[in-house]
PDB file of N, CA and C in Angstrom:
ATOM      1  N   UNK A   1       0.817  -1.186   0.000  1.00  0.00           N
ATOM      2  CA  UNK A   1       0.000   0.000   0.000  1.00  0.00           C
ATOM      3  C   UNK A   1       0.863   1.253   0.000  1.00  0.00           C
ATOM      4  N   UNK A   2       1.853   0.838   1.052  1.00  0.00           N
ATOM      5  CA  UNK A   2       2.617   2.746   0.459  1.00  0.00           C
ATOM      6  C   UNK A   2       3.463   2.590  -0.461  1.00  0.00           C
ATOM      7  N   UNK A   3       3.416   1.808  -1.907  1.00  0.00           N
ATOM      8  CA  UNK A   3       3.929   1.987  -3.342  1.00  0.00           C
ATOM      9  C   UNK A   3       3.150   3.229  -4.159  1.00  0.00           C
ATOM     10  N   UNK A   4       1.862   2.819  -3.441  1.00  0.00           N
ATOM     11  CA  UNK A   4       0.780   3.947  -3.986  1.00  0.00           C
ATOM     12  C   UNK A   4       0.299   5.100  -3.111  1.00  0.00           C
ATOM     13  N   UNK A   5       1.529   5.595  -2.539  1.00  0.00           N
ATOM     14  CA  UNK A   5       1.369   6.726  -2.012  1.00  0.00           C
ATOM     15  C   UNK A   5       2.045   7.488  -2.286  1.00  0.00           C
ATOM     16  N   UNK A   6       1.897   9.000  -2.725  1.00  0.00           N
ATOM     17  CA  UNK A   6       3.254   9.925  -2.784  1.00  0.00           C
ATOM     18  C   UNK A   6       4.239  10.194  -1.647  1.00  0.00           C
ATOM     19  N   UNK A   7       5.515  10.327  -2.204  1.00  0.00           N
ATOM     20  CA  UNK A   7       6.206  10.379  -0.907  1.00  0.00           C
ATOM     21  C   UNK A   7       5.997  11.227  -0.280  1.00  0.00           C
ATOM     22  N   UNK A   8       5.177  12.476  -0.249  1.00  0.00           N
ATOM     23  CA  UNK A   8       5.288  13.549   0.842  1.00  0.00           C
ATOM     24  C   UNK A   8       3.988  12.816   1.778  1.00  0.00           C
ATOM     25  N   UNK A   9       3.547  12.102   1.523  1.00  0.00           N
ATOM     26  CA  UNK A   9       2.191  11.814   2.367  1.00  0.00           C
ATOM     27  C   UNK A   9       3.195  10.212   2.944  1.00  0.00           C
ATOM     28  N   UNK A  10       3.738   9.694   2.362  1.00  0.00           N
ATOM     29  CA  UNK A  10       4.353   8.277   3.481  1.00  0.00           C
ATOM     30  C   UNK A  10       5.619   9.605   4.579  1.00  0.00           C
ATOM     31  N   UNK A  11       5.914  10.720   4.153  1.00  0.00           N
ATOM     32  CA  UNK A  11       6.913  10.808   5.155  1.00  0.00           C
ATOM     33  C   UNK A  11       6.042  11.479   5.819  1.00  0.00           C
ATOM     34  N   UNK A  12       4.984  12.623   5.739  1.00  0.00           N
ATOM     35  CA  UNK A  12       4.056  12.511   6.931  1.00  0.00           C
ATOM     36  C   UNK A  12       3.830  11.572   7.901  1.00  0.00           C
ATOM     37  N   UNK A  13       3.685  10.598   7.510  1.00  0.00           N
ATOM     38  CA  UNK A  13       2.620   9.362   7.690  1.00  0.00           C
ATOM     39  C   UNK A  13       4.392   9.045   8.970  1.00  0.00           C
ATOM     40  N   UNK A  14       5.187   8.869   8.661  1.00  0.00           N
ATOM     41  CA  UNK A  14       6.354   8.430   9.077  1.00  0.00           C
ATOM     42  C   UNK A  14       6.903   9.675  10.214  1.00  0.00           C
ATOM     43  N   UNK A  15       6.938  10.808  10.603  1.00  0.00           N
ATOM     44  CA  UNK A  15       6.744  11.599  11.088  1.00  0.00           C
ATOM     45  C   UNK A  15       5.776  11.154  12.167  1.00  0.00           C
ATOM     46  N   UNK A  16       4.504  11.551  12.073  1.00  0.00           N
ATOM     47  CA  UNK A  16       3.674  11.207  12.838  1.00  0.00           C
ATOM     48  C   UNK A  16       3.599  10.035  14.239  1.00  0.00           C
ATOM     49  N   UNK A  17       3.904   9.016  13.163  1.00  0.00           N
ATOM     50  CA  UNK A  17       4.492   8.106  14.015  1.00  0.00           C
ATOM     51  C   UNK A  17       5.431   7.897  14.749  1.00  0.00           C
ATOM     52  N   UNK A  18       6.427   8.828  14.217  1.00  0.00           N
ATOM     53  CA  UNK A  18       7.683   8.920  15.472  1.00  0.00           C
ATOM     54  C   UNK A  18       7.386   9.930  16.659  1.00  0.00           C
ATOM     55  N   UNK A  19       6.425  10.740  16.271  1.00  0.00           N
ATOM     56  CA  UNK A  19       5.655  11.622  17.132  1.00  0.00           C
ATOM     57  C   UNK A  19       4.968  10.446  18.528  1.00  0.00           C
ATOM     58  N   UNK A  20       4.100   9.800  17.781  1.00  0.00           N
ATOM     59  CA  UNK A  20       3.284   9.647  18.511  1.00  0.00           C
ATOM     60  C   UNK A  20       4.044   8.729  19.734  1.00  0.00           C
ATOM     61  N   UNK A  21       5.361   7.725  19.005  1.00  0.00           N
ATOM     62  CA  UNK A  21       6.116   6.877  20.073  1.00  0.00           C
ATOM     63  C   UNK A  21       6.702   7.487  20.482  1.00  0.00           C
ATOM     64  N   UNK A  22       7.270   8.593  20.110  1.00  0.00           N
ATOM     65  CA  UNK A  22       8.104   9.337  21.436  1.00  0.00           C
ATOM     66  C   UNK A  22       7.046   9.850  22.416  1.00  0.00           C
ATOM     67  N   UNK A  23       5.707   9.986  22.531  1.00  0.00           N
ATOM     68  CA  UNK A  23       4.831  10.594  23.121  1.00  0.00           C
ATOM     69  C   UNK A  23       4.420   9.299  23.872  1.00  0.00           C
ATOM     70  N   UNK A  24       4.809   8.184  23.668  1.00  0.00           N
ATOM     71  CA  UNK A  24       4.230   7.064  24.342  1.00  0.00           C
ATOM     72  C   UNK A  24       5.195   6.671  25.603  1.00  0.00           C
ATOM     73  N   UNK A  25       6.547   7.019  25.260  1.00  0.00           N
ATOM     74  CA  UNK A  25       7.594   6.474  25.819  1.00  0.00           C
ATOM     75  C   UNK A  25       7.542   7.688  27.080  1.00  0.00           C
ATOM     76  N   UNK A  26       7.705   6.709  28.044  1.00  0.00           N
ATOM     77  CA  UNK A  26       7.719   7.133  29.535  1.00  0.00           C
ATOM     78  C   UNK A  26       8.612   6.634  30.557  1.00  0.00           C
ATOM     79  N   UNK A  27       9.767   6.012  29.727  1.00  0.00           N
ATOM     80  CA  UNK A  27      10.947   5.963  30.326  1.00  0.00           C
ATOM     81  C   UNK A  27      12.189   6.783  30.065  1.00  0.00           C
ATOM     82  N   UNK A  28      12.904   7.325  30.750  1.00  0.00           N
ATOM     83  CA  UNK A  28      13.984   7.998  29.672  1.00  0.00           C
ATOM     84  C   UNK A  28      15.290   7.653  30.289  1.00  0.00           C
ATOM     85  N   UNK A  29      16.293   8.001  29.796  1.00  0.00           N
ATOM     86  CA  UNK A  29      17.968   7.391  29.764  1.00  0.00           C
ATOM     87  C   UNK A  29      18.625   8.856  30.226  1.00  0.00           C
ATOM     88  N   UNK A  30      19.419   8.655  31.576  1.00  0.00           N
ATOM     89  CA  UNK A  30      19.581  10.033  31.894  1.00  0.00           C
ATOM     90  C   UNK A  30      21.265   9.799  31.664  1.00  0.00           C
ATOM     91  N   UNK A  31      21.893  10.715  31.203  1.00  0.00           N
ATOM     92  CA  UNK A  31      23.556  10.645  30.494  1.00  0.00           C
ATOM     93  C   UNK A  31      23.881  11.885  31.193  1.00  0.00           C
ATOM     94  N   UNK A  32      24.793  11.638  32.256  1.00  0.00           N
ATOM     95  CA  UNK A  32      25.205  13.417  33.031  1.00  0.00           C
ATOM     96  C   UNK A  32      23.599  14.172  33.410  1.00  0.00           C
ATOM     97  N   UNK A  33      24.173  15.423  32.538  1.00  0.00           N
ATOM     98  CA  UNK A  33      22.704  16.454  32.175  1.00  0.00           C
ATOM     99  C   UNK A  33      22.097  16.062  31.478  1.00  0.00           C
ATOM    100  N   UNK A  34      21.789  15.505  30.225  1.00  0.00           N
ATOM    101  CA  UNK A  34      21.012  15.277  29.371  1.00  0.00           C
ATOM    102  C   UNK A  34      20.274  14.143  29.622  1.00  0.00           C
ATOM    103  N   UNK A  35      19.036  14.030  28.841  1.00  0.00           N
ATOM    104  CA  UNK A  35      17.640  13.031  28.913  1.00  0.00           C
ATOM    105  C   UNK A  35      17.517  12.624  27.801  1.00  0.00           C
ATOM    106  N   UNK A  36      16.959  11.379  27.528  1.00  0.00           N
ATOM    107  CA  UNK A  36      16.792  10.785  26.063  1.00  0.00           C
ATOM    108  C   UNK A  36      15.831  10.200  26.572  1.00  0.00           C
ATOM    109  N   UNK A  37      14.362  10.211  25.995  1.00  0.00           N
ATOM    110  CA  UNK A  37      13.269   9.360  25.890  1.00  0.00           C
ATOM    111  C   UNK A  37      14.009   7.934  25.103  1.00  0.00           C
ATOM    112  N   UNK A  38      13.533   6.265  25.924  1.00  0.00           N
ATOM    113  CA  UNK A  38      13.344   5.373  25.107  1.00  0.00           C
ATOM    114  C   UNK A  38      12.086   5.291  24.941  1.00  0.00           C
ATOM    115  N   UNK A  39      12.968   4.351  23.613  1.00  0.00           N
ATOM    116  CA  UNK A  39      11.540   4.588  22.475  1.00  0.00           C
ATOM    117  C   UNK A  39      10.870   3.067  22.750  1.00  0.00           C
ATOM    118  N   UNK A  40      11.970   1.816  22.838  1.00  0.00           N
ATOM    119  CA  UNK A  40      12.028   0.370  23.060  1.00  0.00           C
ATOM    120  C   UNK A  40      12.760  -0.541  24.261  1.00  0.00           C
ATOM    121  N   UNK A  41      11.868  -1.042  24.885  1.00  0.00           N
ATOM    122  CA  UNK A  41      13.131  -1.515  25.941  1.00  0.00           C
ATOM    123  C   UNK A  41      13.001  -2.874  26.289  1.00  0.00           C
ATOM    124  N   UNK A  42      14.244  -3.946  26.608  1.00  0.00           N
ATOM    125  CA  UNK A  42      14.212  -5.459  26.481  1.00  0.00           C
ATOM    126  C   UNK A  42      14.752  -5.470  27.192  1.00  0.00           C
ATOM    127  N   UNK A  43      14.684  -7.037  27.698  1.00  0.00           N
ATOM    128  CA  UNK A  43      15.500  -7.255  29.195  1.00  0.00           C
ATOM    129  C   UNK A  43      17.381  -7.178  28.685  1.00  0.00           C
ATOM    130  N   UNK A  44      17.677  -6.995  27.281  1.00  0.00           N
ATOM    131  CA  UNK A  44      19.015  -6.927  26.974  1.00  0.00           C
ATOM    132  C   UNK A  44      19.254  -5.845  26.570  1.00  0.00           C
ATOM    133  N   UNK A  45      18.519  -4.859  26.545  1.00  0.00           N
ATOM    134  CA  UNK A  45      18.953  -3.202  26.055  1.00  0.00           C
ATOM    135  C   UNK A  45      17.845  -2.756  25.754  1.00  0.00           C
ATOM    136  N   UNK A  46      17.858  -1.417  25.483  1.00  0.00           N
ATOM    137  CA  UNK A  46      16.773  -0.408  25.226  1.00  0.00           C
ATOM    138  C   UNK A  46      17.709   0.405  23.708  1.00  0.00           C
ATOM    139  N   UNK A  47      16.234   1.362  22.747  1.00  0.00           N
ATOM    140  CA  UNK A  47      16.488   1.997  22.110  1.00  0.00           C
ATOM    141  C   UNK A  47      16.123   3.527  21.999  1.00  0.00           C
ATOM    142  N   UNK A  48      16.817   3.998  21.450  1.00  0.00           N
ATOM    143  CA  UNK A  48      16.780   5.615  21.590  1.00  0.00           C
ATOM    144  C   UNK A  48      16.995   6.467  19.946  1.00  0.00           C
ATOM    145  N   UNK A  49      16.136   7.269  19.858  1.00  0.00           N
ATOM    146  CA  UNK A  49      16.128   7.990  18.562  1.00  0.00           C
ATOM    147  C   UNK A  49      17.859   8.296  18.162  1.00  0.00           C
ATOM    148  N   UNK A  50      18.164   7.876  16.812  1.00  0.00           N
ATOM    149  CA  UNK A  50      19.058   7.950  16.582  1.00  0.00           C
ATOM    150  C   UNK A  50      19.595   9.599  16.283  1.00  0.00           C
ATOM    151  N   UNK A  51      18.753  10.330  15.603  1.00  0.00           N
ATOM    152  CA  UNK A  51      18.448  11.544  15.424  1.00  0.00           C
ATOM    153  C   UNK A  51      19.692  12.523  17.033  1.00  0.00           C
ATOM    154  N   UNK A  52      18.880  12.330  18.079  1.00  0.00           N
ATOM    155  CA  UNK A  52      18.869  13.179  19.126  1.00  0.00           C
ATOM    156  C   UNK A  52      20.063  12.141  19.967  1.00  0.00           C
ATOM    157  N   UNK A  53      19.881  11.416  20.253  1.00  0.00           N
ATOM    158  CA  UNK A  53      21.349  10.949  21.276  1.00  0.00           C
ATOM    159  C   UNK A  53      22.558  10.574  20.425  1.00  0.00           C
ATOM    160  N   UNK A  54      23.893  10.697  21.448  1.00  0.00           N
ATOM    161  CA  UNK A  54      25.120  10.492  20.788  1.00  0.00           C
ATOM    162  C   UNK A  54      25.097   9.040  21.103  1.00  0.00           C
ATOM    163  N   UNK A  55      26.467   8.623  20.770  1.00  0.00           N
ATOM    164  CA  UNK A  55      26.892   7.787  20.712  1.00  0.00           C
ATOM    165  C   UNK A  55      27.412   7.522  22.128  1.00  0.00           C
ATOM    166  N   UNK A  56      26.015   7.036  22.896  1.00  0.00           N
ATOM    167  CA  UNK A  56      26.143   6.431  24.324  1.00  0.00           C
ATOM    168  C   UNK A  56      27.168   5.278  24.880  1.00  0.00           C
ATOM    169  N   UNK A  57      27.976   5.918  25.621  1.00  0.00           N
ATOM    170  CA  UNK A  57      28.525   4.663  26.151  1.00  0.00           C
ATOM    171  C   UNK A  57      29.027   4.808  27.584  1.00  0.00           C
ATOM    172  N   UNK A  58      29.270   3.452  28.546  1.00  0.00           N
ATOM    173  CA  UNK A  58      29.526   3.581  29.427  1.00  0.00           C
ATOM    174  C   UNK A  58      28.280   3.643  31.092  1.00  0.00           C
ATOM    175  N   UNK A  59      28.420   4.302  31.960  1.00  0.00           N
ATOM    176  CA  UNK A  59      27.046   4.532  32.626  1.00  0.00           C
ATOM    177  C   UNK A  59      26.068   5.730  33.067  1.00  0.00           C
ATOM    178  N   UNK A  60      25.046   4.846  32.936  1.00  0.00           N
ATOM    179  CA  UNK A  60      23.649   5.700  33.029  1.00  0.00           C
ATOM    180  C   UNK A  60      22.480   5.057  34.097  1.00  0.00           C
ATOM    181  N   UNK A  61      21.538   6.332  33.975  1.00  0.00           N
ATOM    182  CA  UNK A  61      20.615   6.143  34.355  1.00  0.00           C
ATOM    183  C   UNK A  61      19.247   5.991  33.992  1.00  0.00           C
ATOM    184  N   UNK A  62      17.913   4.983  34.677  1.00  0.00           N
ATOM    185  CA  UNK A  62      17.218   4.762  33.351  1.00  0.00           C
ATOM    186  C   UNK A  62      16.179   5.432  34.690  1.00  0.00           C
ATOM    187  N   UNK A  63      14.995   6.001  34.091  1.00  0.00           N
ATOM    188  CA  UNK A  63      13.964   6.604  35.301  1.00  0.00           C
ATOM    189  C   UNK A  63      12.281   6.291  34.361  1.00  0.00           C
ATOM    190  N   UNK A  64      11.411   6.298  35.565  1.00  0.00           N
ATOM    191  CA  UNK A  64      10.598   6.226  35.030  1.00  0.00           C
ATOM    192  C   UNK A  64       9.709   7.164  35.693  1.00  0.00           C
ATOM    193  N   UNK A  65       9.313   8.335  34.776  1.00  0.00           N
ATOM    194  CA  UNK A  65       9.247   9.517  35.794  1.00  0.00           C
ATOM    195  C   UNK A  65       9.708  10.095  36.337  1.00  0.00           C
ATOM    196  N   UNK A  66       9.917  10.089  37.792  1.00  0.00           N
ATOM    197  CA  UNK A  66      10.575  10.599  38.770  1.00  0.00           C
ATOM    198  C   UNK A  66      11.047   9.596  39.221  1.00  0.00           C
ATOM    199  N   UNK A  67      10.711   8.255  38.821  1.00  0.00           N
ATOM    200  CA  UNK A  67      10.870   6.941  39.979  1.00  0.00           C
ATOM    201  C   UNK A  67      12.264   6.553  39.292  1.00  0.00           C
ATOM    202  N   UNK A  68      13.475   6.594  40.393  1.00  0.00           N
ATOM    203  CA  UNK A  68      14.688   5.351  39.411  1.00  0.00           C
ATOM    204  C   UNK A  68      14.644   4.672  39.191  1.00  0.00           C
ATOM    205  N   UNK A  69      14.829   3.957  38.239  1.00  0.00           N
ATOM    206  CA  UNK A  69      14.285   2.069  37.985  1.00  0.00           C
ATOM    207  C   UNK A  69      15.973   1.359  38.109  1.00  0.00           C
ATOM    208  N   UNK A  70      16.857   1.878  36.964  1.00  0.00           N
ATOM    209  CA  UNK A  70      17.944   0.861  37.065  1.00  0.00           C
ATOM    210  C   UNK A  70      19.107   1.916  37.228  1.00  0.00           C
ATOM    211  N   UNK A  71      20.320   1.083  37.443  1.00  0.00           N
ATOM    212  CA  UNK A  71      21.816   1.637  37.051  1.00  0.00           C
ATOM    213  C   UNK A  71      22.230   0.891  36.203  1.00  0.00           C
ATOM    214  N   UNK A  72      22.612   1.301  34.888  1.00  0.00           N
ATOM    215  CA  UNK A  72      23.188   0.468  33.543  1.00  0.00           C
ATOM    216  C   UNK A  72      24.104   0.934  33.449  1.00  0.00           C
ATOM    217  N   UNK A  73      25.355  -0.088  32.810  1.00  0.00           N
ATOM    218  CA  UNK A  73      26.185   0.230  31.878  1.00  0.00           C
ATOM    219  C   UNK A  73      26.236  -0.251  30.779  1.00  0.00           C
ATOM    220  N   UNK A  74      26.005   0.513  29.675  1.00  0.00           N
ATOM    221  CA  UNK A  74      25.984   0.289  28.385  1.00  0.00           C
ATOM    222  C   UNK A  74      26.765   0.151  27.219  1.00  0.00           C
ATOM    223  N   UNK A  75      26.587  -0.554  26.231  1.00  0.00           N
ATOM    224  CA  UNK A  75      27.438  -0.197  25.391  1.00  0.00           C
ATOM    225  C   UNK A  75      26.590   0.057  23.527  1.00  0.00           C
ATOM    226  N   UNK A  76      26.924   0.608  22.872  1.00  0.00           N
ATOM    227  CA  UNK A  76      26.340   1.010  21.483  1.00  0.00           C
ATOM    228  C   UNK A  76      26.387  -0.329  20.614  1.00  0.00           C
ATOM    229  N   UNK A  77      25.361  -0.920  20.192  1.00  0.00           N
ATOM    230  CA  UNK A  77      25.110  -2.251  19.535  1.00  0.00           C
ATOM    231  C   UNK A  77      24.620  -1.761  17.981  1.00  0.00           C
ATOM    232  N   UNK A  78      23.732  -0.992  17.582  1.00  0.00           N
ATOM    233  CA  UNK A  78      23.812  -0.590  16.477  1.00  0.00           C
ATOM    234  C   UNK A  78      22.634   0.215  16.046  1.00  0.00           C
ATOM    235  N   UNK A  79      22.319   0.519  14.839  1.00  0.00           N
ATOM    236  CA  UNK A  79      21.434   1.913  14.558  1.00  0.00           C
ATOM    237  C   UNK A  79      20.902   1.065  13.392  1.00  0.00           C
ATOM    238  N   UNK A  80      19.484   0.589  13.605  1.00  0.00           N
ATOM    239  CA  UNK A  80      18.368   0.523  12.985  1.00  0.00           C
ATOM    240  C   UNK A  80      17.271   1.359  12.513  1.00  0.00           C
ATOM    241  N   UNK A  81      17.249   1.758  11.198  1.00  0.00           N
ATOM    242  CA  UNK A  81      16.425   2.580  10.873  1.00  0.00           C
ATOM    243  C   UNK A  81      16.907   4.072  11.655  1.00  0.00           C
ATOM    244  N   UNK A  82      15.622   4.538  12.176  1.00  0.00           N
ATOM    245  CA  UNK A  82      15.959   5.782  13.272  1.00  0.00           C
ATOM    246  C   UNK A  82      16.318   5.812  14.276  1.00  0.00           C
ATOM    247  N   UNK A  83      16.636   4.452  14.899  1.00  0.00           N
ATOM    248  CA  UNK A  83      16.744   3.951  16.026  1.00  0.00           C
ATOM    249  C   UNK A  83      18.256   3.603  16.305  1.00  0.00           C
ATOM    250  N   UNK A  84      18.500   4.184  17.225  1.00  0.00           N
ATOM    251  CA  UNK A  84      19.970   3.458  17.827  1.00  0.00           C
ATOM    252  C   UNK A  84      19.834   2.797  19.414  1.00  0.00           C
ATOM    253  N   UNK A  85      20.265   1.116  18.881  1.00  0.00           N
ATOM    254  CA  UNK A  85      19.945   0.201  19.915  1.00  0.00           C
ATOM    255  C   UNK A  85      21.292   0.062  21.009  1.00  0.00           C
ATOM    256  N   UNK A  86      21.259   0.140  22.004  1.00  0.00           N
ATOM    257  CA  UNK A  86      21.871   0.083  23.175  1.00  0.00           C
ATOM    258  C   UNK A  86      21.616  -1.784  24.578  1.00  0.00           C
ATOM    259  N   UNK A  87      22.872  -1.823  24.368  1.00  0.00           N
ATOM    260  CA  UNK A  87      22.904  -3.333  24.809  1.00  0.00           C
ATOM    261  C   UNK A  87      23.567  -3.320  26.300  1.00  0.00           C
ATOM    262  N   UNK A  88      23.130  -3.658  27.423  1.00  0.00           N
ATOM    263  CA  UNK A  88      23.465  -3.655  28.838  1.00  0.00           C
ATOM    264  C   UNK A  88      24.819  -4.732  29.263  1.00  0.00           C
ATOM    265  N   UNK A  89      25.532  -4.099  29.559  1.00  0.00           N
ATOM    266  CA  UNK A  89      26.783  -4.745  29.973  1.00  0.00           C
ATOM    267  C   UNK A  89      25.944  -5.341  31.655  1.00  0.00           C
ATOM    268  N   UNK A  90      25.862  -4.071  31.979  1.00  0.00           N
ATOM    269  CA  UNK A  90      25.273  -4.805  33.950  1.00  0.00           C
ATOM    270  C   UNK A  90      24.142  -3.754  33.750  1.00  0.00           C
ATOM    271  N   UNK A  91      23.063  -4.387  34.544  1.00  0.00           N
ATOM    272  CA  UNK A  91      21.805  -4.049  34.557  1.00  0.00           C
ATOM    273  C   UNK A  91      21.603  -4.077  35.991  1.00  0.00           C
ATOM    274  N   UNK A  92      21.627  -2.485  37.078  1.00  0.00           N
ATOM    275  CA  UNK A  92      21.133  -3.110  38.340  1.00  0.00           C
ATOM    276  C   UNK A  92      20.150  -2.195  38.465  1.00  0.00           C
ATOM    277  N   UNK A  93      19.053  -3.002  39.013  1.00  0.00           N
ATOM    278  CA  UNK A  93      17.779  -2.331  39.936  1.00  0.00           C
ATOM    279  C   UNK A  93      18.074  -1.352  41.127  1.00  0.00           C
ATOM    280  N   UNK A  94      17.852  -0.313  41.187  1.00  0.00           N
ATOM    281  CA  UNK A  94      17.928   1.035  42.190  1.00  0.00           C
ATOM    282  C   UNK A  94      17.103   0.694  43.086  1.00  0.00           C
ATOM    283  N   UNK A  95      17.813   0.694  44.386  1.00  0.00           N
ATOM    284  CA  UNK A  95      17.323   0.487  45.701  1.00  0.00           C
ATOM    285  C   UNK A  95      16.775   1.697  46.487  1.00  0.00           C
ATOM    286  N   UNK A  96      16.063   1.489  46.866  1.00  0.00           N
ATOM    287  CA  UNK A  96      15.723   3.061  47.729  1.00  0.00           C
ATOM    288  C   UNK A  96      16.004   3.254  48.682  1.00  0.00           C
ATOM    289  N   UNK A  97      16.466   1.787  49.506  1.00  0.00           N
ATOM    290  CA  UNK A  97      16.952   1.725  51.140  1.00  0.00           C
ATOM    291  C   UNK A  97      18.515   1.368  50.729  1.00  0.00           C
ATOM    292  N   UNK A  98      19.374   1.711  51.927  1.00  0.00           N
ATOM    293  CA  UNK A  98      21.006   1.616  51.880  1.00  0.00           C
ATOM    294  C   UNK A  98      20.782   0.269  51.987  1.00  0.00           C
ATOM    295  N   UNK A  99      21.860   0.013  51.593  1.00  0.00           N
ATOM    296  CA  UNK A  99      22.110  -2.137  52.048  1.00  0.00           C
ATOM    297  C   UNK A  99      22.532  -2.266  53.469  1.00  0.00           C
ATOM    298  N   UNK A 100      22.024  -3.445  53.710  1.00  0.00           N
ATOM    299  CA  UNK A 100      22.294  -3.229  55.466  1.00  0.00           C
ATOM    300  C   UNK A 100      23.713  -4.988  54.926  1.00  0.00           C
ATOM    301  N   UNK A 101      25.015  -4.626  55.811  1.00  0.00           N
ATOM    302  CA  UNK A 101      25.820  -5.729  55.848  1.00  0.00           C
ATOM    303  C   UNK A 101      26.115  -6.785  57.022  1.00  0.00           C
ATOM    304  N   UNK A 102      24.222  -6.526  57.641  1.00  0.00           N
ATOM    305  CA  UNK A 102      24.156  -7.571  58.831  1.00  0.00           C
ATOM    306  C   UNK A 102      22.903  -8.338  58.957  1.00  0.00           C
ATOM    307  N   UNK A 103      22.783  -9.029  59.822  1.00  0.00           N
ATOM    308  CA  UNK A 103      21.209  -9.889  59.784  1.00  0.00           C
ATOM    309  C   UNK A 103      20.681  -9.084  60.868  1.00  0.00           C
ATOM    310  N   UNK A 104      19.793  -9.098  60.257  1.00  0.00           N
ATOM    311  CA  UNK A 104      18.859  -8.347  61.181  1.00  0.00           C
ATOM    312  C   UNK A 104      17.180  -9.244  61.617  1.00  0.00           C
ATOM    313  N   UNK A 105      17.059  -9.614  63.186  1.00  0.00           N
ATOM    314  CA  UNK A 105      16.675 -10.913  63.507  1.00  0.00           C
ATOM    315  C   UNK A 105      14.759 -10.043  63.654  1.00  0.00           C
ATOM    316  N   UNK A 106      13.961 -11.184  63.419  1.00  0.00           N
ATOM    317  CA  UNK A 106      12.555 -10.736  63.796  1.00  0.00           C
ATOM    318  C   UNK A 106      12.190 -10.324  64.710  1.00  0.00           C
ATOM    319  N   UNK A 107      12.645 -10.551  65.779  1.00  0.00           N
ATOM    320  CA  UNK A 107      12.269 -10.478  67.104  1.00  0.00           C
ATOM    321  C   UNK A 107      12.904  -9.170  67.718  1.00  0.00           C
ATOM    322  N   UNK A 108      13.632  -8.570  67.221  1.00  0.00           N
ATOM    323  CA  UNK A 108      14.048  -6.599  67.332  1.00  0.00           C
ATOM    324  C   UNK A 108      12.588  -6.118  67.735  1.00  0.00           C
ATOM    325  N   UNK A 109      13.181  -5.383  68.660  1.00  0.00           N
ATOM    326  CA  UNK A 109      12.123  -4.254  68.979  1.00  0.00           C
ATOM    327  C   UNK A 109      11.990  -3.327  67.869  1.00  0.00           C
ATOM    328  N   UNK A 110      10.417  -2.639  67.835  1.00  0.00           N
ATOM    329  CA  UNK A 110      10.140  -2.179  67.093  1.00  0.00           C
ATOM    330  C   UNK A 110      10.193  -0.459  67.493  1.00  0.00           C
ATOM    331  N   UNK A 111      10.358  -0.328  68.769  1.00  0.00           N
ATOM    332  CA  UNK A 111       9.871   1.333  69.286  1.00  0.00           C
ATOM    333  C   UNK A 111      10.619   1.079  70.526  1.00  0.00           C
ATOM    334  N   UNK A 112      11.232   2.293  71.346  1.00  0.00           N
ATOM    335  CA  UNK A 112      11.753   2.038  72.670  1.00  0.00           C
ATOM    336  C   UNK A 112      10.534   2.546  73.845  1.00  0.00           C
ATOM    337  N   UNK A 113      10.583   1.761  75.225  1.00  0.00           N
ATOM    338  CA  UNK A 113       9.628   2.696  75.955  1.00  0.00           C
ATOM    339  C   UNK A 113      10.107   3.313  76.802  1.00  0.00           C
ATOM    340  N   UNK A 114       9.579   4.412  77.094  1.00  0.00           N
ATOM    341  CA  UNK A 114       9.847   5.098  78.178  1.00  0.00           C
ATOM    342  C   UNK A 114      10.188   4.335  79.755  1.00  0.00           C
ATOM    343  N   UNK A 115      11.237   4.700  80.542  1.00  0.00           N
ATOM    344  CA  UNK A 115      10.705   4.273  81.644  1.00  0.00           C
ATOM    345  C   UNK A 115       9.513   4.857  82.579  1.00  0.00           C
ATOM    346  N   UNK A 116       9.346   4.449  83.453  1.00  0.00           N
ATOM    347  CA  UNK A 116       7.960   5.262  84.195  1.00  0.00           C
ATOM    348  C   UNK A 116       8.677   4.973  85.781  1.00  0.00           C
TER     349      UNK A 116
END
């Protein structure tokens, strides 16, 4: 079907659509200062408009919203179409509590009391 379209109406048509997935994507790739919406993301890498990010490498941060999701280090796997795909060397999940390097038993008190 788009043999029989003029090209100014398939690159609309192609436009649009990169519109609308960058408008979908609600994760983004934080590099230093800068932000990159992904566009695609797999448990072995995520992708990012080839257009607007450099040539990522090394580590980052991935957020969703405001919320941190991971700490990656990445490396540049290759540029499909508009897309430049990014492949995870280490992939860790962001903790919100410090790591504790002891056991900590059930039976701890929960509150101290006063004496009386």
């Amino acid at each position: 079907m788009s043999s029989f379209l003029p090209q100014s109406v398939r690159e609309e048509l192609a436009a649009v659509q990169k519109f609308a997935r960058r408008r979908r994507a609600t994760r983004v790739v934080h590099v230093g200062d800068e932000a990159f919406p992904i566009l695609e993301m797999t448990q072995s890498g995520f992708a990012v408009e080839a257009a607007d990010a450099p040539r990522l490498r090394g580590f980052i941060d991935i957020y969703e919203g405001a919320r941190h999701l991971y700490q990656a280090l990445i490396v540049a796997s290759e540029q499909h179409g508009d897309l430049m795909r990014y492949e995870f060397k280490r992939n860790t999940a962001a903790a919100t509590t410090a790591p504790v390097d002891f056991e900590t038993s059930s039976d701890r008190p929960v509150a101290l009391l006063p004496r009386l």
